[in-house]
PDB file of N, CA and C in Angstrom:
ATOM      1  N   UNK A   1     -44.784   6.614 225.028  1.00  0.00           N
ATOM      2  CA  UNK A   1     -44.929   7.817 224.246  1.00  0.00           C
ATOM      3  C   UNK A   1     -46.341   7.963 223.699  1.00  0.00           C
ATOM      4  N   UNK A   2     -46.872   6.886 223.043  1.00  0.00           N
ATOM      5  CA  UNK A   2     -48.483   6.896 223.103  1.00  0.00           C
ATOM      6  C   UNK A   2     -49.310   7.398 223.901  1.00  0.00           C
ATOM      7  N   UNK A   3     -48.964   7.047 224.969  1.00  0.00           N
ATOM      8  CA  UNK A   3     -50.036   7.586 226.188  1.00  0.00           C
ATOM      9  C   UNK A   3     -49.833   9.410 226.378  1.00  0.00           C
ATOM     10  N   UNK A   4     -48.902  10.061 226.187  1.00  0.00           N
ATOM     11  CA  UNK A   4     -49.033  10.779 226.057  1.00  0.00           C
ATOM     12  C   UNK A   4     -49.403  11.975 224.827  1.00  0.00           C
ATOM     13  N   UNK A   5     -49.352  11.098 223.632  1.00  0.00           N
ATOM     14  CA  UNK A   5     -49.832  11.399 222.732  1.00  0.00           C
ATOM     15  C   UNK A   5     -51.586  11.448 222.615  1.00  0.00           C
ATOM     16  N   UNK A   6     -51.920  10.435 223.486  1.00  0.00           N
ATOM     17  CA  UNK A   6     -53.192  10.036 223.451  1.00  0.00           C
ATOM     18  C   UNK A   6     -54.193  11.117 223.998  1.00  0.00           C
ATOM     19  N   UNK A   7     -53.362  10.895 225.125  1.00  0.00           N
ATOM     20  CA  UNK A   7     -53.538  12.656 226.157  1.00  0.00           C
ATOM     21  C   UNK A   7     -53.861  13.949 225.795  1.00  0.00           C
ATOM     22  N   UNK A   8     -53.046  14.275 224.773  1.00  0.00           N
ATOM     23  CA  UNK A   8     -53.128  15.337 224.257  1.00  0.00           C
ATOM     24  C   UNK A   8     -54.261  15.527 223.386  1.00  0.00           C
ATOM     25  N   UNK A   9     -54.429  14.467 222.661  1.00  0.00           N
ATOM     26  CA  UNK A   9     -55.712  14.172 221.838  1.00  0.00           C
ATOM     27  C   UNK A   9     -56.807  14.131 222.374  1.00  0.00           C
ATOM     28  N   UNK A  10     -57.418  13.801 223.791  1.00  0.00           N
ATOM     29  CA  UNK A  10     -57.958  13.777 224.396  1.00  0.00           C
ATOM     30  C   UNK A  10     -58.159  14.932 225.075  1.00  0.00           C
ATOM     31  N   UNK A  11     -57.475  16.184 225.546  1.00  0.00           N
ATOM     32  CA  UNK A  11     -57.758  17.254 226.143  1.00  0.00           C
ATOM     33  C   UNK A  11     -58.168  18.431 224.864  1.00  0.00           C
ATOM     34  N   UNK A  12     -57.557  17.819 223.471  1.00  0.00           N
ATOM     35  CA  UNK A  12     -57.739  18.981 222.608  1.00  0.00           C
ATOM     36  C   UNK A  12     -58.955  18.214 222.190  1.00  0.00           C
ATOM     37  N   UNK A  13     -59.568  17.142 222.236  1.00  0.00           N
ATOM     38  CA  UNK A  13     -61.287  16.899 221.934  1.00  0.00           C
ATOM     39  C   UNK A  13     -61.835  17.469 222.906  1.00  0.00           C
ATOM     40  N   UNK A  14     -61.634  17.825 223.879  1.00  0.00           N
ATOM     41  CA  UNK A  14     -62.589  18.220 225.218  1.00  0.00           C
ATOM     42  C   UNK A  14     -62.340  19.913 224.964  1.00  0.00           C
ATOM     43  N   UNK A  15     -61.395  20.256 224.465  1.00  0.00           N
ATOM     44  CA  UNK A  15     -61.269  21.760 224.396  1.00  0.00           C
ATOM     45  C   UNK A  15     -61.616  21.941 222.894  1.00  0.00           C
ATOM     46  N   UNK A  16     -61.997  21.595 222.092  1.00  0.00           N
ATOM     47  CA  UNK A  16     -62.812  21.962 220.599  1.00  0.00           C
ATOM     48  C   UNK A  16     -64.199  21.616 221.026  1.00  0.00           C
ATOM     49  N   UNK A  17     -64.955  20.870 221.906  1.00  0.00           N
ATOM     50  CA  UNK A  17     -66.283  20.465 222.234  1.00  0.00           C
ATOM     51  C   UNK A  17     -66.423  21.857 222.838  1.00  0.00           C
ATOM     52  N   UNK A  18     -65.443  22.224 224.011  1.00  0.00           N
ATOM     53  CA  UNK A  18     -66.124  23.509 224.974  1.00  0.00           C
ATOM     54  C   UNK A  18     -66.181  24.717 224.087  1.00  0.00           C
ATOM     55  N   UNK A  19     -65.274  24.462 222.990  1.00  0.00           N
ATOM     56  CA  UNK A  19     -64.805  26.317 222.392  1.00  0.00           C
ATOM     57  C   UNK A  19     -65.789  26.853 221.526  1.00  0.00           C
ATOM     58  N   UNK A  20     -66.245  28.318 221.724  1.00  0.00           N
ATOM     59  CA  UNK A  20     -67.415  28.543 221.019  1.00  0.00           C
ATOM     60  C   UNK A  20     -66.688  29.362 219.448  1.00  0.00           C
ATOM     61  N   UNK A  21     -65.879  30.356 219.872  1.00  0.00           N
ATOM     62  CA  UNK A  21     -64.766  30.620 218.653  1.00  0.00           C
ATOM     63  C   UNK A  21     -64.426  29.967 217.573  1.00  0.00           C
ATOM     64  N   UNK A  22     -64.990  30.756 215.941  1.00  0.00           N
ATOM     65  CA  UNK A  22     -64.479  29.990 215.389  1.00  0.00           C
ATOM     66  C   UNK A  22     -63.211  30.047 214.738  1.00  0.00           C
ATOM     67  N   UNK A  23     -62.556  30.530 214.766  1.00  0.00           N
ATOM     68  CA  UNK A  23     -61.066  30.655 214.966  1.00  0.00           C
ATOM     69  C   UNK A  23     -60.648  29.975 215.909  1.00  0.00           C
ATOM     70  N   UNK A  24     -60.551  29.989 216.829  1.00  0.00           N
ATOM     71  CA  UNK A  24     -59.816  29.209 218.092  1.00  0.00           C
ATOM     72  C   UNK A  24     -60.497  27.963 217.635  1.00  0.00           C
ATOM     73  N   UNK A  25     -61.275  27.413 217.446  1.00  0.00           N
ATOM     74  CA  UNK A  25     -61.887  25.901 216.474  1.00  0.00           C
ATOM     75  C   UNK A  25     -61.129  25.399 215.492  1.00  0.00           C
ATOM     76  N   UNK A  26     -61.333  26.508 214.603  1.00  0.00           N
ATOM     77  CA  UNK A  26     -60.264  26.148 213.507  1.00  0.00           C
ATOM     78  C   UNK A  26     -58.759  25.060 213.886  1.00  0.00           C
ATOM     79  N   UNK A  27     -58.199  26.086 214.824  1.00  0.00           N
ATOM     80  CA  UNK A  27     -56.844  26.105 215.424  1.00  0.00           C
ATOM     81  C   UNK A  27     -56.669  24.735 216.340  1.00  0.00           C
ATOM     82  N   UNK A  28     -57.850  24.543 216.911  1.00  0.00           N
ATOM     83  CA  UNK A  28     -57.686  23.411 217.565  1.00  0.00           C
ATOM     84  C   UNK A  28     -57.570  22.477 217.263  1.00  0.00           C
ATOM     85  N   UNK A  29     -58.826  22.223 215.768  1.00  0.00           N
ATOM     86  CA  UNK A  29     -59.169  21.125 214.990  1.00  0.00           C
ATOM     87  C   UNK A  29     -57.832  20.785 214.397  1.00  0.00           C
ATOM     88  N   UNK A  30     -56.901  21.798 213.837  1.00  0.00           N
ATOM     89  CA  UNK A  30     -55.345  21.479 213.121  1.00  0.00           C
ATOM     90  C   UNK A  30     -54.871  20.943 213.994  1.00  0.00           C
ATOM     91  N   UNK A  31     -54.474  21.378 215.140  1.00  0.00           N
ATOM     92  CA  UNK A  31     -53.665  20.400 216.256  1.00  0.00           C
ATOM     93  C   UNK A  31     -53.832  19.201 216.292  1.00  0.00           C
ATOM     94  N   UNK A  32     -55.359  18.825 216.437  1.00  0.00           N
ATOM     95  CA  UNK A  32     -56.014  17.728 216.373  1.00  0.00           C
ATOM     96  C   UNK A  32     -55.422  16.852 215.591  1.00  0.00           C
ATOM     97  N   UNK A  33     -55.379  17.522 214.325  1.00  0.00           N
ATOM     98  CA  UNK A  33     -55.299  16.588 213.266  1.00  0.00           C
ATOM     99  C   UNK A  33     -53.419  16.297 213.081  1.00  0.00           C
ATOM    100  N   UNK A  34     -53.092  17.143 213.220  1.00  0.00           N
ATOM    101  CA  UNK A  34     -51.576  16.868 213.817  1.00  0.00           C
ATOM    102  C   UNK A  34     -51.026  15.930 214.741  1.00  0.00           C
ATOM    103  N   UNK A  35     -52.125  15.713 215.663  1.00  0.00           N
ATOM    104  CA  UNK A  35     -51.678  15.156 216.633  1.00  0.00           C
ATOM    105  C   UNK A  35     -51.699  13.443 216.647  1.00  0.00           C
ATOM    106  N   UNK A  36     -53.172  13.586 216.087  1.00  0.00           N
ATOM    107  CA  UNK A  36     -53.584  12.315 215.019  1.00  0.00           C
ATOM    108  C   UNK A  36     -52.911  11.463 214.484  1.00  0.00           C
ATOM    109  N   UNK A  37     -52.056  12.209 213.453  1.00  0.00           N
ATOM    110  CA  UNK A  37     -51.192  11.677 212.427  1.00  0.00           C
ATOM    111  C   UNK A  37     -49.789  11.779 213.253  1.00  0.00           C
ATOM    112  N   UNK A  38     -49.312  12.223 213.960  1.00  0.00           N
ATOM    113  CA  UNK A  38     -48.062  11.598 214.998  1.00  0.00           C
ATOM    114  C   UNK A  38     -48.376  10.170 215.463  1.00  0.00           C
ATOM    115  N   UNK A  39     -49.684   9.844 216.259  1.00  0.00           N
ATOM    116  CA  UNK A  39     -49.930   9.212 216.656  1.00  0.00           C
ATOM    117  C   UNK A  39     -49.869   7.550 215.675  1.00  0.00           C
ATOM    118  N   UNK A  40     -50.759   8.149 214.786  1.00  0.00           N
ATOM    119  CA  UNK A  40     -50.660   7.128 213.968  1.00  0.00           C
ATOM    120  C   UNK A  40     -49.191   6.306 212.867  1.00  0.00           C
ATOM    121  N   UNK A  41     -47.976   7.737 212.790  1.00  0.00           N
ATOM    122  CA  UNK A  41     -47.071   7.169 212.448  1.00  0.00           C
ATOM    123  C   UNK A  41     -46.401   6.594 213.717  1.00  0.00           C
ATOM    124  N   UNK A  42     -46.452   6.531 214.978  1.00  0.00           N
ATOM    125  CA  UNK A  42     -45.964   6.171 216.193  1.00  0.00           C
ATOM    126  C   UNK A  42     -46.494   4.779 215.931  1.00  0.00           C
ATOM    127  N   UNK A  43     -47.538   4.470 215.857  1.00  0.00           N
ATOM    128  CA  UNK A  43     -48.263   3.253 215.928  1.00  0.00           C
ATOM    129  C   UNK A  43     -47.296   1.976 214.619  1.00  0.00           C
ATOM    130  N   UNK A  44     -47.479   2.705 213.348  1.00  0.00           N
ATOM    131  CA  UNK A  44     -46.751   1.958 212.154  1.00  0.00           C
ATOM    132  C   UNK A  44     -45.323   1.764 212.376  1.00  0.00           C
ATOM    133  N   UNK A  45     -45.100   2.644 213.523  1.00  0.00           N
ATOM    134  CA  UNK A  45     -43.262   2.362 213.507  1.00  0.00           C
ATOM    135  C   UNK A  45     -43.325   1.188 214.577  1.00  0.00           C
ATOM    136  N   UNK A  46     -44.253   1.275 215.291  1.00  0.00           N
ATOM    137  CA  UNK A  46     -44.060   0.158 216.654  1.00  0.00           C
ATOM    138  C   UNK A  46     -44.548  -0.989 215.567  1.00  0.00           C
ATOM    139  N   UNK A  47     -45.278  -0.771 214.823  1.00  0.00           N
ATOM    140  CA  UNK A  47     -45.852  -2.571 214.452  1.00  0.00           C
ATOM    141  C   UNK A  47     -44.445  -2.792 213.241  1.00  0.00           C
ATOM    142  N   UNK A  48     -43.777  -1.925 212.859  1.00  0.00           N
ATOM    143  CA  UNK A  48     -43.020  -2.392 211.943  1.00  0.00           C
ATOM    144  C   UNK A  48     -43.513  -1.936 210.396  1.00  0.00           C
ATOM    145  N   UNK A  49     -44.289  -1.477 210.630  1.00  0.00           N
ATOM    146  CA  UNK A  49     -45.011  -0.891 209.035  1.00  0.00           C
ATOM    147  C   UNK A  49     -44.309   0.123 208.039  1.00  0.00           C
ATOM    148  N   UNK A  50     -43.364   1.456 208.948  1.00  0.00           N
ATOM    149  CA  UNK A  50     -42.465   2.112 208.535  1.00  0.00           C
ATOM    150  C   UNK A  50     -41.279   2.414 209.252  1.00  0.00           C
ATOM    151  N   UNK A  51     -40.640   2.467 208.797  1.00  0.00           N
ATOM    152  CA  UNK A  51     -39.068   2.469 209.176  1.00  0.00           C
ATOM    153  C   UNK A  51     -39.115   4.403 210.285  1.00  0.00           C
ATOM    154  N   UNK A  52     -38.432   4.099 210.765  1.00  0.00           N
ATOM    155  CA  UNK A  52     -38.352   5.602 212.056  1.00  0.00           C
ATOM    156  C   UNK A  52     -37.206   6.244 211.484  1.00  0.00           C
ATOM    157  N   UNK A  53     -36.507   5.536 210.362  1.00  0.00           N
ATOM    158  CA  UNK A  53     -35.346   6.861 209.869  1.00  0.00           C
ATOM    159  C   UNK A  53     -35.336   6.477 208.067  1.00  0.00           C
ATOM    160  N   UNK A  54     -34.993   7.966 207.623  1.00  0.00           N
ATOM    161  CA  UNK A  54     -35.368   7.794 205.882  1.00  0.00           C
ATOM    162  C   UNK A  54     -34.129   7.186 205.948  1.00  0.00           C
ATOM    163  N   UNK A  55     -34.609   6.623 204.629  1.00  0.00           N
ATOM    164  CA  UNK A  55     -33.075   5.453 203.999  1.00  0.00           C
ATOM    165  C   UNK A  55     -32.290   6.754 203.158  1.00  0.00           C
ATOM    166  N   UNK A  56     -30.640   6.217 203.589  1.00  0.00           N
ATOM    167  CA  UNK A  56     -29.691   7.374 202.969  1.00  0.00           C
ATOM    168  C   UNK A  56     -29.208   6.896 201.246  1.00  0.00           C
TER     169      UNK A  56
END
């Protein structure tokens, strides 16, 4: 699931480098940063850092 997370992060850096729009920049950069922070809670759940379901 990483790797495709990674992916995505990787085509939306290559498409905020090409985009001259700053709106469509804006928009990208949020994804970005969205995509980021999936990534990184993906990472804490694999090492064990946070739990993958809230406690009831």
């Amino acid at each position: 699931m990483t790797n495709s997370i990674e992916q995505q992060i990787e085509e939306l850096r290559a498409e905020f480098q090409a985009c001259v729009d700053a709106a469509e920049r804006r928009q990208i950069a949020a994804e970005l940063e969205a995509a980021r922070a999936e990534l990184a809670v993906i990472i804490a759940e694999q090492e064990g850092l946070v739990e993958a379901e809230p406690p009831f």
